[in-house]
Structure formats: C-alpha cells, structure tokens
PDB file of N, CA and C in Angstrom:
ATOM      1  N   UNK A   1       0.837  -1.184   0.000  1.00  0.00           N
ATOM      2  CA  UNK A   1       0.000   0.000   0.000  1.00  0.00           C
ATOM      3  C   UNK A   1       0.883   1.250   0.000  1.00  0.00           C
ATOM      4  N   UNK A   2       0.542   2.372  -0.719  1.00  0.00           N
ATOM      5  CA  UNK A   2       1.161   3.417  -0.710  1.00  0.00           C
ATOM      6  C   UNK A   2       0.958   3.919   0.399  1.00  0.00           C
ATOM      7  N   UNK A   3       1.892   4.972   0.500  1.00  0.00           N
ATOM      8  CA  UNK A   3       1.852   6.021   1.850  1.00  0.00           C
ATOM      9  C   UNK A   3       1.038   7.245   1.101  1.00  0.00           C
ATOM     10  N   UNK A   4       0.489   8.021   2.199  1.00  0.00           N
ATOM     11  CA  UNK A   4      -0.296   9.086   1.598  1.00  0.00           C
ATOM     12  C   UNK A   4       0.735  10.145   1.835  1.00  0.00           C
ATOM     13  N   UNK A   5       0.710  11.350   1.303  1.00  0.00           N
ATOM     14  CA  UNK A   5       1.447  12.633   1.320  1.00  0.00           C
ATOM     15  C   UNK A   5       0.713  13.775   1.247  1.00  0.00           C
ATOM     16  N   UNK A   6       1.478  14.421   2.229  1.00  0.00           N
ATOM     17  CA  UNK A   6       0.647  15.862   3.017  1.00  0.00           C
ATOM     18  C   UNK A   6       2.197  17.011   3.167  1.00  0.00           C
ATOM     19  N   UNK A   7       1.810  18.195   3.018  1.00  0.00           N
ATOM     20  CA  UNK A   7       3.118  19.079   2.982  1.00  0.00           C
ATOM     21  C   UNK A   7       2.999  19.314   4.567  1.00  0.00           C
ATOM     22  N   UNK A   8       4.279  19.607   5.093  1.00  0.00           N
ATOM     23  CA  UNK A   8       4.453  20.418   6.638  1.00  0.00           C
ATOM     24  C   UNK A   8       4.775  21.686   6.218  1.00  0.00           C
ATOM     25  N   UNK A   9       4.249  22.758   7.167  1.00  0.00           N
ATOM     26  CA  UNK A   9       4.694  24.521   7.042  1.00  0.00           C
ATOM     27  C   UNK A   9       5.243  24.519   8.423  1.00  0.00           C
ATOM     28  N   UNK A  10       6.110  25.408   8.931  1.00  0.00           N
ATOM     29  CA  UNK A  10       6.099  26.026  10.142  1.00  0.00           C
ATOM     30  C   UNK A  10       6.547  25.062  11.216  1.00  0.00           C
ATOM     31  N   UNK A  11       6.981  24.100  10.728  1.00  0.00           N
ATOM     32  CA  UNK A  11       7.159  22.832  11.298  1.00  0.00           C
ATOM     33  C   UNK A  11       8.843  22.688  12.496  1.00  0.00           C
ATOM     34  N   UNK A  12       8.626  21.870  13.105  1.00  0.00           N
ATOM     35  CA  UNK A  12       9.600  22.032  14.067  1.00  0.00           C
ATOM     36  C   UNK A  12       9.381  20.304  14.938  1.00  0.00           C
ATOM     37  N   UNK A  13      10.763  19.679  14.802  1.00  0.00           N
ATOM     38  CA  UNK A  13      10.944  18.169  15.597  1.00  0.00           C
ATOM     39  C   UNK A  13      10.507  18.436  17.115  1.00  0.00           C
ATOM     40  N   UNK A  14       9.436  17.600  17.300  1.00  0.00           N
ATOM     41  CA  UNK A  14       9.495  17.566  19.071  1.00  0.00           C
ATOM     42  C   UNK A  14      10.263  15.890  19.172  1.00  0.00           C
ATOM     43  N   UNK A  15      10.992  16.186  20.472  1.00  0.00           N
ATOM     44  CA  UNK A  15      12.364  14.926  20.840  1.00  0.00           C
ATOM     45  C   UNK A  15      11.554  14.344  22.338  1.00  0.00           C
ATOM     46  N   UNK A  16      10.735  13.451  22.282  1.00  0.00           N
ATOM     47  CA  UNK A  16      11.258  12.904  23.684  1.00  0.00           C
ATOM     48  C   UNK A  16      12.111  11.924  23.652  1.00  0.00           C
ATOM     49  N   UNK A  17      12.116  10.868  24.890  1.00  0.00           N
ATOM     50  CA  UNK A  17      12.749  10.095  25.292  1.00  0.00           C
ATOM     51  C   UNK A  17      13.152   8.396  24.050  1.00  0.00           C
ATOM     52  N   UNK A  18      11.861   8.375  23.614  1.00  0.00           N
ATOM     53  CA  UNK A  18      11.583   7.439  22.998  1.00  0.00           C
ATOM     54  C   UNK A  18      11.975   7.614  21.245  1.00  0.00           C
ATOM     55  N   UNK A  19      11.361   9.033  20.832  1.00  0.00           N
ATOM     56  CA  UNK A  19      10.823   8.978  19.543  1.00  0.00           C
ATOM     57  C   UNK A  19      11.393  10.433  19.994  1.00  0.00           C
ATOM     58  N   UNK A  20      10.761  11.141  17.911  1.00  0.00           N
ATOM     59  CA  UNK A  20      11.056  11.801  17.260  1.00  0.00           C
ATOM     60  C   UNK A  20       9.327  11.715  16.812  1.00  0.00           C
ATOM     61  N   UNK A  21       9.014  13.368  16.655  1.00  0.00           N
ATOM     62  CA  UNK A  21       7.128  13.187  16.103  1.00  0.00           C
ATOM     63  C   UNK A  21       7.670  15.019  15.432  1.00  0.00           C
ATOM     64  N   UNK A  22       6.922  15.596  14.285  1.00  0.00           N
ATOM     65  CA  UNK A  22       6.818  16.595  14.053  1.00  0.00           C
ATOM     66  C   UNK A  22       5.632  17.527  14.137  1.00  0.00           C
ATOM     67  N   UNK A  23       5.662  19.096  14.574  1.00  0.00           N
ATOM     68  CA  UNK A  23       4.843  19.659  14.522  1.00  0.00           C
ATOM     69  C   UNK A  23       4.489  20.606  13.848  1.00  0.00           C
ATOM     70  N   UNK A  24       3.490  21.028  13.209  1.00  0.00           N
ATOM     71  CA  UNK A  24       3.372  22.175  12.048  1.00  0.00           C
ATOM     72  C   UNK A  24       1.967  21.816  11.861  1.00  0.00           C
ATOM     73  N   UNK A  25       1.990  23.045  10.526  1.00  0.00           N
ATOM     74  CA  UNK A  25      -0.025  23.174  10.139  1.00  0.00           C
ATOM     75  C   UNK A  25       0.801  22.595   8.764  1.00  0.00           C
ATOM     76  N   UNK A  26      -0.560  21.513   8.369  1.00  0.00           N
ATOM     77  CA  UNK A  26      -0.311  20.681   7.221  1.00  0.00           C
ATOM     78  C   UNK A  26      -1.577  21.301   5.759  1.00  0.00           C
ATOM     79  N   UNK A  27      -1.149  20.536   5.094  1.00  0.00           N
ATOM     80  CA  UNK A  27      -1.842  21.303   3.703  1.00  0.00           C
ATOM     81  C   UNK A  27      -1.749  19.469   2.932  1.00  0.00           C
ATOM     82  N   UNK A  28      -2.617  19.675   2.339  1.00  0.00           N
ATOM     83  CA  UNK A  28      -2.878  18.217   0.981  1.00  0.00           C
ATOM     84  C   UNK A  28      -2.911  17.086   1.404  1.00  0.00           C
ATOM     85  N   UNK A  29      -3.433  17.130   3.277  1.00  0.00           N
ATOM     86  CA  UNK A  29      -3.346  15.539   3.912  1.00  0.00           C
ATOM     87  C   UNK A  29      -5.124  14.903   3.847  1.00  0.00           C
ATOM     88  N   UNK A  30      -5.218  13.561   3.121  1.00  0.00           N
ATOM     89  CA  UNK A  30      -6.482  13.404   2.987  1.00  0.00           C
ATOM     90  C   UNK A  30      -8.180  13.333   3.848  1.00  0.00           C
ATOM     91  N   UNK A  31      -7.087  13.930   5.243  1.00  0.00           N
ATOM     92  CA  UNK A  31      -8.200  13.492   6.101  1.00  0.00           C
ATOM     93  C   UNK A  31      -8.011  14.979   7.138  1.00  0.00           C
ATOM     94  N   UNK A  32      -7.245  15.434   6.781  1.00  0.00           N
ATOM     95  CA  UNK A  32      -7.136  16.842   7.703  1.00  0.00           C
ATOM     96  C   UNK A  32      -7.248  17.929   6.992  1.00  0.00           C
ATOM     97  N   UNK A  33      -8.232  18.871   7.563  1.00  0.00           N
ATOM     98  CA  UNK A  33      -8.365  20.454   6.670  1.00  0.00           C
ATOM     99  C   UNK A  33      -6.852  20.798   6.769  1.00  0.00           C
ATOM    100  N   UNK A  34      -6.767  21.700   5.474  1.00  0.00           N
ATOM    101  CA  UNK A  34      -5.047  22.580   5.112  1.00  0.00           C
ATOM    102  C   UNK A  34      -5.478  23.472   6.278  1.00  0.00           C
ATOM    103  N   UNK A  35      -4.351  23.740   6.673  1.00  0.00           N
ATOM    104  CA  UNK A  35      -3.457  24.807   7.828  1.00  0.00           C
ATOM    105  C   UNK A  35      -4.245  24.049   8.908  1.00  0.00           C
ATOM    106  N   UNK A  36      -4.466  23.173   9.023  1.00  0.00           N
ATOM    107  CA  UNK A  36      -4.386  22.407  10.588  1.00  0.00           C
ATOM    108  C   UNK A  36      -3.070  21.921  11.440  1.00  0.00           C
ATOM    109  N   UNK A  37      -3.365  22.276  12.374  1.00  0.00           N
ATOM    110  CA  UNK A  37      -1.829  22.784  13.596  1.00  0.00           C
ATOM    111  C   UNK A  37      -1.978  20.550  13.683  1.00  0.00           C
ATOM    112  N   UNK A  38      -1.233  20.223  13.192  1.00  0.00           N
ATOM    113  CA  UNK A  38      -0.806  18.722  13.866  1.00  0.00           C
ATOM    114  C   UNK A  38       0.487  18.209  14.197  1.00  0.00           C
ATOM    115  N   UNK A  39       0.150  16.980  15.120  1.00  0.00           N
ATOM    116  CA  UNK A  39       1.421  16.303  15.469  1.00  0.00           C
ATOM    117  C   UNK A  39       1.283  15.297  15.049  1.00  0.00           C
ATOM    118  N   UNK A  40       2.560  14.926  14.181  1.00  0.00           N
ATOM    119  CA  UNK A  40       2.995  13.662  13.381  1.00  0.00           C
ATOM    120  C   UNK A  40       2.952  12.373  14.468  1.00  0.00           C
ATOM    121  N   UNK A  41       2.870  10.996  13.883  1.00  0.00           N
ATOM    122  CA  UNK A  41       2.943  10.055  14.666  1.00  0.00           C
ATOM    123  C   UNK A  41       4.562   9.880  14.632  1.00  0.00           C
ATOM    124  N   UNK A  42       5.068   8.982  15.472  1.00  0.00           N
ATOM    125  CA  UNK A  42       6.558   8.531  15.252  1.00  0.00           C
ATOM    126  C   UNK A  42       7.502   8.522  13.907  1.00  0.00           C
ATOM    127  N   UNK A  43       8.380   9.029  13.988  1.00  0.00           N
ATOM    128  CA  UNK A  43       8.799   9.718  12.715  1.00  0.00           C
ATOM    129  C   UNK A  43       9.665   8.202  11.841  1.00  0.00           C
ATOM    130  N   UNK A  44       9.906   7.407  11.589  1.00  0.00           N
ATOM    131  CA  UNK A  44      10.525   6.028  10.964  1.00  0.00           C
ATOM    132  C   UNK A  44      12.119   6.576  11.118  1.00  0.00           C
ATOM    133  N   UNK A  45      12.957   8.043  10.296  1.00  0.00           N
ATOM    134  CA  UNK A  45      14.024   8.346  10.489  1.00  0.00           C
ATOM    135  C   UNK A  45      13.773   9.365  10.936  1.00  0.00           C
ATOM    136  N   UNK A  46      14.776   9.912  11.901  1.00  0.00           N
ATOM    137  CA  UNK A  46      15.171  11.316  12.485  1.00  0.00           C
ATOM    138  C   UNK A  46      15.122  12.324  11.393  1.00  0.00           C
ATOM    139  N   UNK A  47      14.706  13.397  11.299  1.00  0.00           N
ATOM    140  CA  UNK A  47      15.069  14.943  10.777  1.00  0.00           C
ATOM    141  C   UNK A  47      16.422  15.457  10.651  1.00  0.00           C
ATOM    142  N   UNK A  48      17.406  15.486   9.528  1.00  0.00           N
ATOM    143  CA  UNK A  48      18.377  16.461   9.717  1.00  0.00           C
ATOM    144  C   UNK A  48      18.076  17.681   8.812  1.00  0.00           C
ATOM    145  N   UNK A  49      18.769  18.507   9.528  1.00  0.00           N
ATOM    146  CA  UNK A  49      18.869  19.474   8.516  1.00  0.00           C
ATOM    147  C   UNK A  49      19.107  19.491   6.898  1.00  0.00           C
ATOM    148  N   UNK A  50      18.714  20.384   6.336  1.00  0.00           N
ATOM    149  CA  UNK A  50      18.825  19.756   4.845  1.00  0.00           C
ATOM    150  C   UNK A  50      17.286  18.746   4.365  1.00  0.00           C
ATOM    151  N   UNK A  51      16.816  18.492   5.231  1.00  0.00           N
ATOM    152  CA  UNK A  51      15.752  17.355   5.071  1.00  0.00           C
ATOM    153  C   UNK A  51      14.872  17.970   4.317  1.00  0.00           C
ATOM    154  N   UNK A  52      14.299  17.245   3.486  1.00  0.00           N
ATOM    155  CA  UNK A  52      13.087  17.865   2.229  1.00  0.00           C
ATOM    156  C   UNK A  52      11.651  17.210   2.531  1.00  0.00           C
ATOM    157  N   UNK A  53      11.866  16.068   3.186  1.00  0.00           N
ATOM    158  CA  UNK A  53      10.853  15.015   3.475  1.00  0.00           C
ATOM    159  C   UNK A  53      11.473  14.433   5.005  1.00  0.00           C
ATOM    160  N   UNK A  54       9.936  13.917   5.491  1.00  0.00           N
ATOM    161  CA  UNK A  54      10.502  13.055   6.647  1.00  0.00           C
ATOM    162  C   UNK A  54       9.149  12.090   6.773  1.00  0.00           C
ATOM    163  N   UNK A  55       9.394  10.780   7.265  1.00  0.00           N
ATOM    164  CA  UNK A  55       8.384   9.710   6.913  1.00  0.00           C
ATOM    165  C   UNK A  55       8.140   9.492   8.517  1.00  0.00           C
ATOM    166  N   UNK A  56       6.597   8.922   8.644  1.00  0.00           N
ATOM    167  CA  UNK A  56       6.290   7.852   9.720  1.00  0.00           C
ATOM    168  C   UNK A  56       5.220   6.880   8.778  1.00  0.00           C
ATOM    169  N   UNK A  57       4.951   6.059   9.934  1.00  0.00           N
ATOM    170  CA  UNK A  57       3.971   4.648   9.643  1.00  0.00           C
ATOM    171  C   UNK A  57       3.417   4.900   8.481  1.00  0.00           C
ATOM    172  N   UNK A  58       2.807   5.895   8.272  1.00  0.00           N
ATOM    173  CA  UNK A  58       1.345   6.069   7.568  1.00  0.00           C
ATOM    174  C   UNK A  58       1.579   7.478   5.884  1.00  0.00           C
ATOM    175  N   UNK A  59       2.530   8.011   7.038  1.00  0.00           N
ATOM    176  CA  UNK A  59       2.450   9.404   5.777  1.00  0.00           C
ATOM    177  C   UNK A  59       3.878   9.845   5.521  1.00  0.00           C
ATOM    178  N   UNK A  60       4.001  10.490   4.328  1.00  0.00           N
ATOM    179  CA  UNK A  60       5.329  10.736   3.873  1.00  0.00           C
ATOM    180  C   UNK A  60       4.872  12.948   3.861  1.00  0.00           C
ATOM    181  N   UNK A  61       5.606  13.447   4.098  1.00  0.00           N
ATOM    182  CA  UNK A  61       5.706  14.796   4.645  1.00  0.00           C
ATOM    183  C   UNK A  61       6.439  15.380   4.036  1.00  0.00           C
ATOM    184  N   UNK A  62       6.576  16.445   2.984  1.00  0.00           N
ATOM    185  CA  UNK A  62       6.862  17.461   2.645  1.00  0.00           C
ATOM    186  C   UNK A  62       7.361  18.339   3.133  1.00  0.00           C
ATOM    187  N   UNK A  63       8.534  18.671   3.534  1.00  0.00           N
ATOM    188  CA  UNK A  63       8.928  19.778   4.795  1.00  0.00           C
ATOM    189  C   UNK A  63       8.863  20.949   4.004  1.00  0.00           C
ATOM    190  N   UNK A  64       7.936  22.266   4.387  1.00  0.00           N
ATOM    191  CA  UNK A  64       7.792  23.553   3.922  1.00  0.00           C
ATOM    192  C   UNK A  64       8.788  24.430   4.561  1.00  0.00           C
ATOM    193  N   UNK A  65       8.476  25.085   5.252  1.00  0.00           N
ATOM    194  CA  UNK A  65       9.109  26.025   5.946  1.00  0.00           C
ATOM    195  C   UNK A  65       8.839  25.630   7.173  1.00  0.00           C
ATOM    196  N   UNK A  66      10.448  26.052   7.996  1.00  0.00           N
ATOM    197  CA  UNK A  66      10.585  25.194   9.041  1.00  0.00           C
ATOM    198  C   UNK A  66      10.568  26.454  10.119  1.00  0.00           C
ATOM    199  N   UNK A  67       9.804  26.102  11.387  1.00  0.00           N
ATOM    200  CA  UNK A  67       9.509  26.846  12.220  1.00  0.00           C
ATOM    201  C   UNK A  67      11.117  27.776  13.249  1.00  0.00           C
ATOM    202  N   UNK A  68      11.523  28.835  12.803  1.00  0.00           N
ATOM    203  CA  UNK A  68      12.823  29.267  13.838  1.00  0.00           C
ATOM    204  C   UNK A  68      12.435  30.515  14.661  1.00  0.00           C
ATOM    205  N   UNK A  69      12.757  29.773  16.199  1.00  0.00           N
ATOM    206  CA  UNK A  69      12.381  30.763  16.823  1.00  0.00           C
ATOM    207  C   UNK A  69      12.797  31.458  17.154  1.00  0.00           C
ATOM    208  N   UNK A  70      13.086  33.041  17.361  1.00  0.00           N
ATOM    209  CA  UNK A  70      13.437  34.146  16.850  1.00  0.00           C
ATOM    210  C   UNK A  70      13.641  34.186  18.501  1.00  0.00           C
ATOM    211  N   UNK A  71      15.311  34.899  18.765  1.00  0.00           N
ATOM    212  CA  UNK A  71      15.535  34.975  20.329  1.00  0.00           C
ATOM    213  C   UNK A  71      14.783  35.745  20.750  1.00  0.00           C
ATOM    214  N   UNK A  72      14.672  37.243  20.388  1.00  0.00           N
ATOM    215  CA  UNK A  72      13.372  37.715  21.282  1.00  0.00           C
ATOM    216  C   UNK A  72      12.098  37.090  21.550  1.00  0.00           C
ATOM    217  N   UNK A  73      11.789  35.933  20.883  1.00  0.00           N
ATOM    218  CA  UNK A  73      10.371  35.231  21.368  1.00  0.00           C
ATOM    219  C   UNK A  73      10.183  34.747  22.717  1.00  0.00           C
ATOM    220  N   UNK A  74      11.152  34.200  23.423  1.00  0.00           N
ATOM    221  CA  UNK A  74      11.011  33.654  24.664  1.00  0.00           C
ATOM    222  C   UNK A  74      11.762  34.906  25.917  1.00  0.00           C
ATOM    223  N   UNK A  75      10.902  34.227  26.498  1.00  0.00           N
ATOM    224  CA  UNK A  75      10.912  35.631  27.652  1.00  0.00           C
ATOM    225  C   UNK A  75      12.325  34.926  28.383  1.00  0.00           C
ATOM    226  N   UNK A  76      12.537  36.022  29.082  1.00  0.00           N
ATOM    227  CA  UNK A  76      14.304  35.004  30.002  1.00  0.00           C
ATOM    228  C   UNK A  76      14.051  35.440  31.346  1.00  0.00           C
ATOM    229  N   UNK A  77      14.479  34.756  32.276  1.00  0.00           N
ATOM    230  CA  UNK A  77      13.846  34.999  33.679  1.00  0.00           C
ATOM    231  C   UNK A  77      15.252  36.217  33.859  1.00  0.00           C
ATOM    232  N   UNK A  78      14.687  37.084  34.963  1.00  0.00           N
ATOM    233  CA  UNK A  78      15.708  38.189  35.650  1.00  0.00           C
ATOM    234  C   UNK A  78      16.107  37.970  36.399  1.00  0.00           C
ATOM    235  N   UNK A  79      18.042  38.680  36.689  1.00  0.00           N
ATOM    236  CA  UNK A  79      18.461  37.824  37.578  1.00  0.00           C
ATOM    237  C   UNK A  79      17.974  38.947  39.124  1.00  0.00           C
ATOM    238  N   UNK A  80      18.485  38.378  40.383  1.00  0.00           N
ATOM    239  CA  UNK A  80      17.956  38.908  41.130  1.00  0.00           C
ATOM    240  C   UNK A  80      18.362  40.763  41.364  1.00  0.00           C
ATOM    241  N   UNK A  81      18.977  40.670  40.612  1.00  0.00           N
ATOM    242  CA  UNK A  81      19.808  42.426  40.454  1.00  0.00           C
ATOM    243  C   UNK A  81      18.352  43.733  39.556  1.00  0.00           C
ATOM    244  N   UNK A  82      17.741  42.316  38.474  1.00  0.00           N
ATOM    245  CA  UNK A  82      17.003  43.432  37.874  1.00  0.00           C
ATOM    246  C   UNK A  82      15.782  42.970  38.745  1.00  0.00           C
ATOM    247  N   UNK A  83      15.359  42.472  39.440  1.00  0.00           N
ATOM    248  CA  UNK A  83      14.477  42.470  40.756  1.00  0.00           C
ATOM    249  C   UNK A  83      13.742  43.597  41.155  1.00  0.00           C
ATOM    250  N   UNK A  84      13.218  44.614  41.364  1.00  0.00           N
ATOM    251  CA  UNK A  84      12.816  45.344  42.310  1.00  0.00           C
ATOM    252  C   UNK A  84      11.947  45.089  43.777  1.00  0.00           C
ATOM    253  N   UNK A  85      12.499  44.884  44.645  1.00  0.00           N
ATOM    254  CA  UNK A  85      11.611  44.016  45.837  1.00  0.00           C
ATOM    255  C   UNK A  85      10.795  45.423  46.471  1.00  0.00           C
ATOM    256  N   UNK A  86       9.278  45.366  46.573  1.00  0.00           N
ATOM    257  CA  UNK A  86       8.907  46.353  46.907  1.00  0.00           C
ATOM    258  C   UNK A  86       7.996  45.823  48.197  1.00  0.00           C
ATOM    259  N   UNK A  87       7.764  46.372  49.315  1.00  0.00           N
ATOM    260  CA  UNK A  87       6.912  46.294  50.116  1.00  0.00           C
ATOM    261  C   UNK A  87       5.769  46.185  49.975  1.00  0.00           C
ATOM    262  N   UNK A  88       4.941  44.875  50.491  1.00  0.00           N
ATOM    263  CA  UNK A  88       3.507  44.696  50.142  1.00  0.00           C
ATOM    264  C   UNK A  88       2.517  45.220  51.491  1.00  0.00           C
ATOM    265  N   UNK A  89       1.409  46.497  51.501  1.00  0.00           N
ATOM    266  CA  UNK A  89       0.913  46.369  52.613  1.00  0.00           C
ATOM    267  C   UNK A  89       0.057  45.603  52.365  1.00  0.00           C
ATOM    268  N   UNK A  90      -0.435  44.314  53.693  1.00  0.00           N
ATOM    269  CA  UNK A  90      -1.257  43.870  53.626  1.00  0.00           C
ATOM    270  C   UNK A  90      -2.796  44.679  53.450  1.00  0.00           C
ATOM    271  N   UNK A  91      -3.367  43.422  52.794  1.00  0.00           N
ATOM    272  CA  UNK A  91      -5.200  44.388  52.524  1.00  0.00           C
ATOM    273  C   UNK A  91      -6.069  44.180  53.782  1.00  0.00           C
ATOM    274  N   UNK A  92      -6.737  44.988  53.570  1.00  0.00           N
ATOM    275  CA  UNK A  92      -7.897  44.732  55.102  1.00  0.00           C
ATOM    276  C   UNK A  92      -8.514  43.632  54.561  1.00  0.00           C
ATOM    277  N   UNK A  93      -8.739  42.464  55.904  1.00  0.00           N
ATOM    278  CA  UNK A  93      -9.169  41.818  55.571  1.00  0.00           C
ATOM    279  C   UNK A  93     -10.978  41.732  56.060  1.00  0.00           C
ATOM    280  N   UNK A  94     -11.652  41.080  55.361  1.00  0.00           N
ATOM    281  CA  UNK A  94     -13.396  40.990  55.662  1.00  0.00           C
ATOM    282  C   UNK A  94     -13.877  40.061  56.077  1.00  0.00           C
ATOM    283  N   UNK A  95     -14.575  39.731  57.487  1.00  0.00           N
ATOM    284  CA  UNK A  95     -15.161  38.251  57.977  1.00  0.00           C
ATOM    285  C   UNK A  95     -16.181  38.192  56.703  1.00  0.00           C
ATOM    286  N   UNK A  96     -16.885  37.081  56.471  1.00  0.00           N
ATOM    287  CA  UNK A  96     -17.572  36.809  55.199  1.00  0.00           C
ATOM    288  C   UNK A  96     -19.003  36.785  56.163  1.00  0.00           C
ATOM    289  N   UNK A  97     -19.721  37.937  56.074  1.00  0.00           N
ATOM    290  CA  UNK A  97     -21.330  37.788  56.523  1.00  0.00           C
ATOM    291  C   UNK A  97     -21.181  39.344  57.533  1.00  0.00           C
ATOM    292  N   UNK A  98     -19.924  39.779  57.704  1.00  0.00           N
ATOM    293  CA  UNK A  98     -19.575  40.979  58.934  1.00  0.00           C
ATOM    294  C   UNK A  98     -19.139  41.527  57.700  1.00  0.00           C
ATOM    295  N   UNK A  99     -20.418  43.284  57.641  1.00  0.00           N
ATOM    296  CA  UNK A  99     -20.069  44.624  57.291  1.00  0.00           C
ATOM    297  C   UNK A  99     -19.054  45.065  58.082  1.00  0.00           C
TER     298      UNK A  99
END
C-alpha cells in the first residue's frame, strides 16, 4: 500500500525520550483540513537538517518552511539584580457575613 502525502509549514521536531514526532499546520493531507496545527505520529528516520521530506507509519511529509524561533520570542527569567523588591501592605481583611 502506498503512503499518503501531506506538505508540513512552520514545522519544528518535538524529541522525547523514545521517539522523534513533528509539529506544524499541514496542507494536501487526505483526512485533515489545510493549515491544521498537527502532530505527526513517530517519525521512521530522524530529521536532519537539509531534510526535504521526513516519513512515519502512515504518511510521507513534505517539509515547507521550518519553524525558527526568533531569540526575542522567549521571555528570560531576571536575575535577582534586575528584581525590584517592593513592600507589600497587607489588605484589610473581611469576615464573610460581617459589614
């Protein structure tokens, strides 16, 4: 049986422990509307760079444009210097049924 083929856009390898699965919005897959956000089943070979295609069980994948995330996208925690520690006064507090 043939494999079916669907293009990836925007796409980017998620790695766990086990496997390799891809994520992106797909276009020309026979059972999913185009620009639907999906995750690939287990990928058969790893992704390298350079990759044009990448296969699992069922579908063969088209790699479009590959998702890079741009360093200003992720926020970075501050170290304790850019901190400002400000004094909290506590709020009055209200018994629940006592004006």
């Amino acid at each position: 049986m043939e494999k079916q083929k669907a293009k990836l856009e925007n796409w980017f390898v998620q790695k766990s422990s086990t496997h390799e699965c891809l994520i992106g919005q797909v276009t020309g897959h026979p059972k999913l509307e185009d620009g639907s956000s999906v995750r690939t089943s287990k990928l058969v070979n790893p992704v390298k760079d350079g990759d044009t295609q990448a296969e699992t069980l069922n579908t063969i994948y088209e790699l479009g444009v590959k998702f890079e995330m741009d360093k200003d996208f992720c926020m970075t925690t501050p170290t304790p210097q850019e901190i400002e520690v400000k004094a909290i006064k506590p709020s009055r507090q209200r018994k629940w049924g006592v004006e």
